[in-house]
N, C-alpha and C. Protein backbone atom coordinates (compact mmCIF):
# COMPACT_ATOMS: atom_id res chain seq x y z
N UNK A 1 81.94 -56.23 37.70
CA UNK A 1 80.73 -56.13 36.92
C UNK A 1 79.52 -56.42 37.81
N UNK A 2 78.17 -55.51 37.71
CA UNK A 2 76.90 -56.37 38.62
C UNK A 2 76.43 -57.63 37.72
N UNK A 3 76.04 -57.86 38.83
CA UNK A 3 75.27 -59.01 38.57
C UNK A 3 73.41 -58.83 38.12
N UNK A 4 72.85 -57.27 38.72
CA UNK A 4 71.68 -56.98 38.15
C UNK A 4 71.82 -55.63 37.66
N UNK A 5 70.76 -54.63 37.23
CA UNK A 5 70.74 -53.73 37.12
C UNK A 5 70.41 -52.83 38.39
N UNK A 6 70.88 -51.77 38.95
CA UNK A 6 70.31 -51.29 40.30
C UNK A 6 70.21 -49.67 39.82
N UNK A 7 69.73 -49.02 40.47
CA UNK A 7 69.09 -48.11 40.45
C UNK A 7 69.93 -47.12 41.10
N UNK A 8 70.71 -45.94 40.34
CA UNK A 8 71.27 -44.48 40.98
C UNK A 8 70.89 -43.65 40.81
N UNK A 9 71.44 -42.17 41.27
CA UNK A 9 71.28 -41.17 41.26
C UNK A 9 72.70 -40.58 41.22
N UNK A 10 72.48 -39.28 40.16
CA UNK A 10 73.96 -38.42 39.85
C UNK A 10 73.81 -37.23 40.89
N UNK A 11 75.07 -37.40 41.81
CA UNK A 11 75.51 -37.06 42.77
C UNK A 11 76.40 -35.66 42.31
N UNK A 12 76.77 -36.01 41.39
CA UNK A 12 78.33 -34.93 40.66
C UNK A 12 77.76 -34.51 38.99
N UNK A 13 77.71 -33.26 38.55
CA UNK A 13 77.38 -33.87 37.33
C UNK A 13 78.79 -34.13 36.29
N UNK A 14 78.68 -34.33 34.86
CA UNK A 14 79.60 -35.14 34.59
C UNK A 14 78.99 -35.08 32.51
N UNK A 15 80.15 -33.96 31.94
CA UNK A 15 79.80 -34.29 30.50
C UNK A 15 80.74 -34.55 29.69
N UNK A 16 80.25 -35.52 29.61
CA UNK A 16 81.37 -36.66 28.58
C UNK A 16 81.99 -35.81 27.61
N UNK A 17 83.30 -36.15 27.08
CA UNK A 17 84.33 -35.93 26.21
C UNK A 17 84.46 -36.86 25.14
N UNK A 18 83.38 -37.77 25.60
CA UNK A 18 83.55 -38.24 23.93
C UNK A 18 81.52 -38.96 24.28
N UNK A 19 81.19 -38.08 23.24
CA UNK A 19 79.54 -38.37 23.11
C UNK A 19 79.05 -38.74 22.11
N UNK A 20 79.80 -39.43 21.24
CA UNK A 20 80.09 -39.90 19.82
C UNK A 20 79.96 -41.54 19.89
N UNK A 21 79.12 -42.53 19.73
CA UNK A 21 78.71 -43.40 19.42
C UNK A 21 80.27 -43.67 19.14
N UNK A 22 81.01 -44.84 19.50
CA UNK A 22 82.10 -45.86 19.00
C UNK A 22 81.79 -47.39 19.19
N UNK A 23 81.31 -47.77 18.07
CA UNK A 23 81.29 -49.57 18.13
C UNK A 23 82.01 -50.22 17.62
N UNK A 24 82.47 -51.06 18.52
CA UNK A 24 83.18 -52.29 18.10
C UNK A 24 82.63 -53.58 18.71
N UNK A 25 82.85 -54.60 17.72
CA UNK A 25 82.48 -55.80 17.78
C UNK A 25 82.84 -56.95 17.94
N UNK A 26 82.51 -58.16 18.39
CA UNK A 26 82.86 -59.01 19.16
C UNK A 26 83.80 -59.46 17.98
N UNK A 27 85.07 -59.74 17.96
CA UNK A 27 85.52 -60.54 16.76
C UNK A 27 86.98 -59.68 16.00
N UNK A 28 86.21 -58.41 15.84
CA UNK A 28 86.82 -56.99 15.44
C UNK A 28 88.28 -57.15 16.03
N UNK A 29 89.32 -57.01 14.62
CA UNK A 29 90.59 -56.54 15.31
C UNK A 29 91.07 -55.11 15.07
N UNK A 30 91.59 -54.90 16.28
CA UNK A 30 92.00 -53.31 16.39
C UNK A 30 93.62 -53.59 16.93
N UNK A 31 93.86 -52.29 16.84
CA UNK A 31 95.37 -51.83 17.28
C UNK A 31 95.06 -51.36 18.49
N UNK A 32 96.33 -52.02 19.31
CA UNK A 32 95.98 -51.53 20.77
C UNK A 32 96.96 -50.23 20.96
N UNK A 33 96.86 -49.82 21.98
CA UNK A 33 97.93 -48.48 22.26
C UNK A 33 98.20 -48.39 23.80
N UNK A 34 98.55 -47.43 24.14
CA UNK A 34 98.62 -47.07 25.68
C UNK A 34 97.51 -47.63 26.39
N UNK A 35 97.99 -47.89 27.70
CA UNK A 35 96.92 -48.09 28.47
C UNK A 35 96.58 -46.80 29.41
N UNK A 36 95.56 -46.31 29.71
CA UNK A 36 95.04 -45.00 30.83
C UNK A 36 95.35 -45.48 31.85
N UNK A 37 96.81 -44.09 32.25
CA UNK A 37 97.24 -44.04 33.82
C UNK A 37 96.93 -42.68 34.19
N UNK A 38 96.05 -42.18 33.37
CA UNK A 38 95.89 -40.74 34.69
C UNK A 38 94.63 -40.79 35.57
N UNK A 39 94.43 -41.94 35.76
CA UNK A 39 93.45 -41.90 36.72
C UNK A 39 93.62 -42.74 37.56
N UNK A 40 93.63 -43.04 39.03
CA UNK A 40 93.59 -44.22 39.81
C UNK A 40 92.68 -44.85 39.60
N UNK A 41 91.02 -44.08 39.74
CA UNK A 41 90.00 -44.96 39.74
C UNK A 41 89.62 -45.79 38.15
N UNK A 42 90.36 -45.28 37.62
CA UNK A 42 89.86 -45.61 35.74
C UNK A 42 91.63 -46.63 35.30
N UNK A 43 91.14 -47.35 36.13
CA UNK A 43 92.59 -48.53 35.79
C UNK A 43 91.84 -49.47 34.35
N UNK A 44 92.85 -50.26 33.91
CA UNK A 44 92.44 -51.30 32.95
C UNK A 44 92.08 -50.75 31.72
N UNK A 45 92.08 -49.65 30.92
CA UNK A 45 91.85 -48.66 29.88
C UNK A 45 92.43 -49.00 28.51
N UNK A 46 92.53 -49.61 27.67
CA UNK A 46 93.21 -49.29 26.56
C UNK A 46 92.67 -48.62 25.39
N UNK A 47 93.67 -47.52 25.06
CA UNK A 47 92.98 -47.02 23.86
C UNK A 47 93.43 -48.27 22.20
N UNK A 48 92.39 -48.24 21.84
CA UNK A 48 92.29 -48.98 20.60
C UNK A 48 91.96 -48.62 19.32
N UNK A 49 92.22 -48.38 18.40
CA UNK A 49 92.25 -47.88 17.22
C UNK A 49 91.65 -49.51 15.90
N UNK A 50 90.45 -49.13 14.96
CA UNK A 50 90.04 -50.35 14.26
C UNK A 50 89.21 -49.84 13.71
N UNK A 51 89.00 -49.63 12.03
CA UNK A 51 87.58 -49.54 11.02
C UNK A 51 87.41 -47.72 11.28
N UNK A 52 88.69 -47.08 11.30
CA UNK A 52 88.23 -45.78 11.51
C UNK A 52 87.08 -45.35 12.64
N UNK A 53 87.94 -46.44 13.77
CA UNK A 53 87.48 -46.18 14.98
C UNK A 53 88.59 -46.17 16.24
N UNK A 54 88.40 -44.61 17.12
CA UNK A 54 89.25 -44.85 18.07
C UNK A 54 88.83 -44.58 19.45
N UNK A 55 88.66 -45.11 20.60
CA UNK A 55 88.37 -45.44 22.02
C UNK A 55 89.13 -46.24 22.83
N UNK A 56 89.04 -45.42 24.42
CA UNK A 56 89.05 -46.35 25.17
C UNK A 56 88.33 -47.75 25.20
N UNK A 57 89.05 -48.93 25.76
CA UNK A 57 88.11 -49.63 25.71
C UNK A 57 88.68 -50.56 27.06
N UNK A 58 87.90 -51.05 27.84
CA UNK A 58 87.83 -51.97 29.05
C UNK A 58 89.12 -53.13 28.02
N UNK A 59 90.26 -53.34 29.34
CA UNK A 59 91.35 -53.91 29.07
C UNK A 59 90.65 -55.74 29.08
N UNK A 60 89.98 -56.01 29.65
CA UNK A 60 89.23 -57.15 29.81
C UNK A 60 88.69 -57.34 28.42
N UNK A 61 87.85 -56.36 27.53
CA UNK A 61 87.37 -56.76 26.71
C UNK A 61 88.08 -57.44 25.37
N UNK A 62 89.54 -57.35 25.53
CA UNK A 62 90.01 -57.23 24.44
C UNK A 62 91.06 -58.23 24.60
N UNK A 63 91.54 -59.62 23.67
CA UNK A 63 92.24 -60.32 23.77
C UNK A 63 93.59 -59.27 23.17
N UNK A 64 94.94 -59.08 23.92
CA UNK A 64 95.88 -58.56 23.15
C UNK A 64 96.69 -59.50 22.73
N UNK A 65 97.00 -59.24 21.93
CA UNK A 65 98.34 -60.27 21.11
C UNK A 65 99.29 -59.33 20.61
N UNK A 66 100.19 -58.96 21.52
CA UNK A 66 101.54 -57.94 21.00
C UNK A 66 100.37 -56.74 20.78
N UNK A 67 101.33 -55.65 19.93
CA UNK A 67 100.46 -54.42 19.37
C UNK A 67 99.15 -54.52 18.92
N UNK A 68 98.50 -55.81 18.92
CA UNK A 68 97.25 -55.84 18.19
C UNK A 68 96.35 -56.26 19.71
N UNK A 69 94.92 -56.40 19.04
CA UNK A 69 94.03 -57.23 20.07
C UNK A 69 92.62 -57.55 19.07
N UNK A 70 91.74 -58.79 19.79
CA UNK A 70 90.60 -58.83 19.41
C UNK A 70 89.82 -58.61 19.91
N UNK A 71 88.60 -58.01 19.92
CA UNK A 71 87.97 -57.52 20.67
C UNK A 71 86.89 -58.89 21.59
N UNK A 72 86.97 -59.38 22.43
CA UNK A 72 85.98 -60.79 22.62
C UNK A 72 84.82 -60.24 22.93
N UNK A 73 83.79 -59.20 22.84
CA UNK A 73 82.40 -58.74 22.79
C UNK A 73 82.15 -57.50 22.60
N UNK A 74 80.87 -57.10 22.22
CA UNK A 74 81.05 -56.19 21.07
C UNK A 74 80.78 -55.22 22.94
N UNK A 75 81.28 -53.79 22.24
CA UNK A 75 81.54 -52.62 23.40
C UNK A 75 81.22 -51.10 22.43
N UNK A 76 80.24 -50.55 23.05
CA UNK A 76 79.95 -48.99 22.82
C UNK A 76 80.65 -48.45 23.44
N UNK A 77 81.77 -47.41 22.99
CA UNK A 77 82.57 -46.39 24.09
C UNK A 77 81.94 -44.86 24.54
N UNK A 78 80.01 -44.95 24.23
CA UNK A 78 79.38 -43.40 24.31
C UNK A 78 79.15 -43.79 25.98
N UNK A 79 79.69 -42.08 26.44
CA UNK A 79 79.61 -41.80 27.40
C UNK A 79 78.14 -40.86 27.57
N UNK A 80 78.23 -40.57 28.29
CA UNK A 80 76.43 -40.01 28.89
C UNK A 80 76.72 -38.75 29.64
N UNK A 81 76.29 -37.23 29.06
CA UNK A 81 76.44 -36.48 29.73
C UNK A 81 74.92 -36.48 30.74
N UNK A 82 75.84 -36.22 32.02
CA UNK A 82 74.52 -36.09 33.25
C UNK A 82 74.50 -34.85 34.51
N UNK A 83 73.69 -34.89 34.60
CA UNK A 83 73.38 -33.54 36.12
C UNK A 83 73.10 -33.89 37.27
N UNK A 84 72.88 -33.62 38.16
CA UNK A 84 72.90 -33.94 39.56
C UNK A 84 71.16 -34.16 39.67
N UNK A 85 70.88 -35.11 40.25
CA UNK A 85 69.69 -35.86 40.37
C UNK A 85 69.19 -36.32 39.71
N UNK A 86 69.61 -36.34 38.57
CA UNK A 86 68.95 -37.66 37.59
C UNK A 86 69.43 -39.17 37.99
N UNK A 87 67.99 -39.65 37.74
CA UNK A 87 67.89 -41.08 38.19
C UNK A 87 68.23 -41.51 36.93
N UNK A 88 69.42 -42.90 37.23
CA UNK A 88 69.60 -43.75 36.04
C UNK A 88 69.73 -45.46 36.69
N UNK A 89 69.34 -46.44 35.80
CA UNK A 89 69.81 -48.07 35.85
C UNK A 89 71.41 -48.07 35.44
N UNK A 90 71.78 -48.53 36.26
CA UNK A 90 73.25 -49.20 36.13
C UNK A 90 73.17 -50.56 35.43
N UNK A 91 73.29 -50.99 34.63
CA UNK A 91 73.31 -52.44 34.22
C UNK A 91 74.60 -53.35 34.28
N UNK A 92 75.51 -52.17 34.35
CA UNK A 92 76.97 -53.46 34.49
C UNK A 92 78.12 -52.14 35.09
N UNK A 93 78.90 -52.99 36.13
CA UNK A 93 79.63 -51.52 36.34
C UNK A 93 81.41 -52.47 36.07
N UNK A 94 82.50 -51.41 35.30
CA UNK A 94 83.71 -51.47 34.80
C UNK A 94 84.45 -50.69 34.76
N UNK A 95 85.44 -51.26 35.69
CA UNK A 95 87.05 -50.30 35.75
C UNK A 95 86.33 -48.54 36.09
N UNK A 96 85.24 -48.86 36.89
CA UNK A 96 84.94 -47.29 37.80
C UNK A 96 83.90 -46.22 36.73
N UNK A 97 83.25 -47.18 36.06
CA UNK A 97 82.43 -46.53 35.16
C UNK A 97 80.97 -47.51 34.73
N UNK A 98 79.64 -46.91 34.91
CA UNK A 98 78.70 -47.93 34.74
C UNK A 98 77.59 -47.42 33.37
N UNK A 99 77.37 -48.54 33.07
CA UNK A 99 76.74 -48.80 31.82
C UNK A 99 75.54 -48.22 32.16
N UNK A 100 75.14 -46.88 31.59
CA UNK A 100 74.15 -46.29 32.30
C UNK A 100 72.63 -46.18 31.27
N UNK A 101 71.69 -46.11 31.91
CA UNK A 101 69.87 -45.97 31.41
C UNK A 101 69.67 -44.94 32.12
N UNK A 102 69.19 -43.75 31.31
CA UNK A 102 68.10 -42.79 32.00
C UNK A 102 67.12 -43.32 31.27
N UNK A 103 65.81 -42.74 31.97
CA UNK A 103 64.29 -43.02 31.69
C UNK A 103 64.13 -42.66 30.27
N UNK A 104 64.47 -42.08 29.60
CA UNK A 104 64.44 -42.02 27.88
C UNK A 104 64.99 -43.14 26.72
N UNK A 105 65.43 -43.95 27.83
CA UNK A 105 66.14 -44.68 27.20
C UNK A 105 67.65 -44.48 26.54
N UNK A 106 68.17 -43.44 26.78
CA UNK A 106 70.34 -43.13 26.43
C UNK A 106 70.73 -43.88 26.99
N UNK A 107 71.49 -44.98 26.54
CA UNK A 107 72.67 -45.61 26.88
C UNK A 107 73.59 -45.27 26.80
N UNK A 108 74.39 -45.37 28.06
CA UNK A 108 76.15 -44.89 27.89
C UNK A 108 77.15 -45.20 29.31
N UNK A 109 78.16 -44.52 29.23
CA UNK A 109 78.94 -45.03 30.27
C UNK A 109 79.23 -43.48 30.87
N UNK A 110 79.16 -43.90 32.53
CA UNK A 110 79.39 -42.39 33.53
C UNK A 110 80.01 -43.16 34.43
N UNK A 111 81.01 -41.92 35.12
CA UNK A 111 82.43 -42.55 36.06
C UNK A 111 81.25 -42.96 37.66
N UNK A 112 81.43 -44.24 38.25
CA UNK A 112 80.66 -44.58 39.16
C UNK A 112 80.56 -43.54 40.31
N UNK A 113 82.19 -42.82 40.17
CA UNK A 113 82.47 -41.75 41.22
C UNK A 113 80.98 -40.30 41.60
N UNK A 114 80.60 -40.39 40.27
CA UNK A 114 79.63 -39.40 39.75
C UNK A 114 78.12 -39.60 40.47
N UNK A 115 77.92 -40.95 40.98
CA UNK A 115 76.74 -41.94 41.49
C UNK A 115 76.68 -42.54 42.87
N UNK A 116 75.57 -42.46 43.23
CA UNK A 116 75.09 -43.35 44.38
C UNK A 116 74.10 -43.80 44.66
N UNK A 117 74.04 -45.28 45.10
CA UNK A 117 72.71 -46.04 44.78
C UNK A 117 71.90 -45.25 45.79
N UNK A 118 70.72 -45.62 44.88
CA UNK A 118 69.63 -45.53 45.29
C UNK A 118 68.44 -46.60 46.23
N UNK A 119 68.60 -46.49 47.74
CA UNK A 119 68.27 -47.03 48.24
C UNK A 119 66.51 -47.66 48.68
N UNK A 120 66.50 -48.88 48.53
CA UNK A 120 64.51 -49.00 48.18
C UNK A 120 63.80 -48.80 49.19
């Protein structure tokens, strides 16, 4: 995870497969499922199912207990479709994907692979 927000640029572009707002909340219990192995760089993945909601979600975020889990902070699973040279803030980066700001203000998550900082 960073420690600040830093400043990239999309290198690759990159449109999300799931652009659909998914919240879950700190507390929230869900059903856990598989964890995502088709990716090397996208380790720690579980899909979670809760409140007629279903996403990946960062394996960290989520206390599991057998088939179930709680979620310990609340997590948006919208990804961010992007193009090559758009500048965005990184605010937190996870399991190869960062919590992304373009200048309009969209929040979402893009694979880090897709990015490279932007140097001051």
């Amino acid at each position: 995870m960073t420690a600040k927000p830093e400043h990239y640029r999309v290198v690759r572009d990159y449109e999300s497969p799931y652009s659909n707002s998914m919240r879950f909340l700190k507390g929230e219990l869900v059903k856990v499922g598989q964890e995502f192995k088709e990716d090397p760089d996208w380790e720690n993945w579980v899909w979670c199912e809760g409140n007629n909601k279903k996403a990946w979600v960062p394996k960290q975020y989520v206390k599991i207990l057998g088939a179930n889990g709680i979620l310990e902070r609340d997590y948006d699973a919208l990804e961010l479709s992007v193009q090559v040279g758009e500048k965005l803030i990184v605010h937190e980066i996870v399991n190869g994907f960062g919590l992304s700001e373009k200048p309009d203000g969209a929040r979402g998550w893009v694979p880090m692979r897709n990015l490279v900082i932007e140097k001051e």
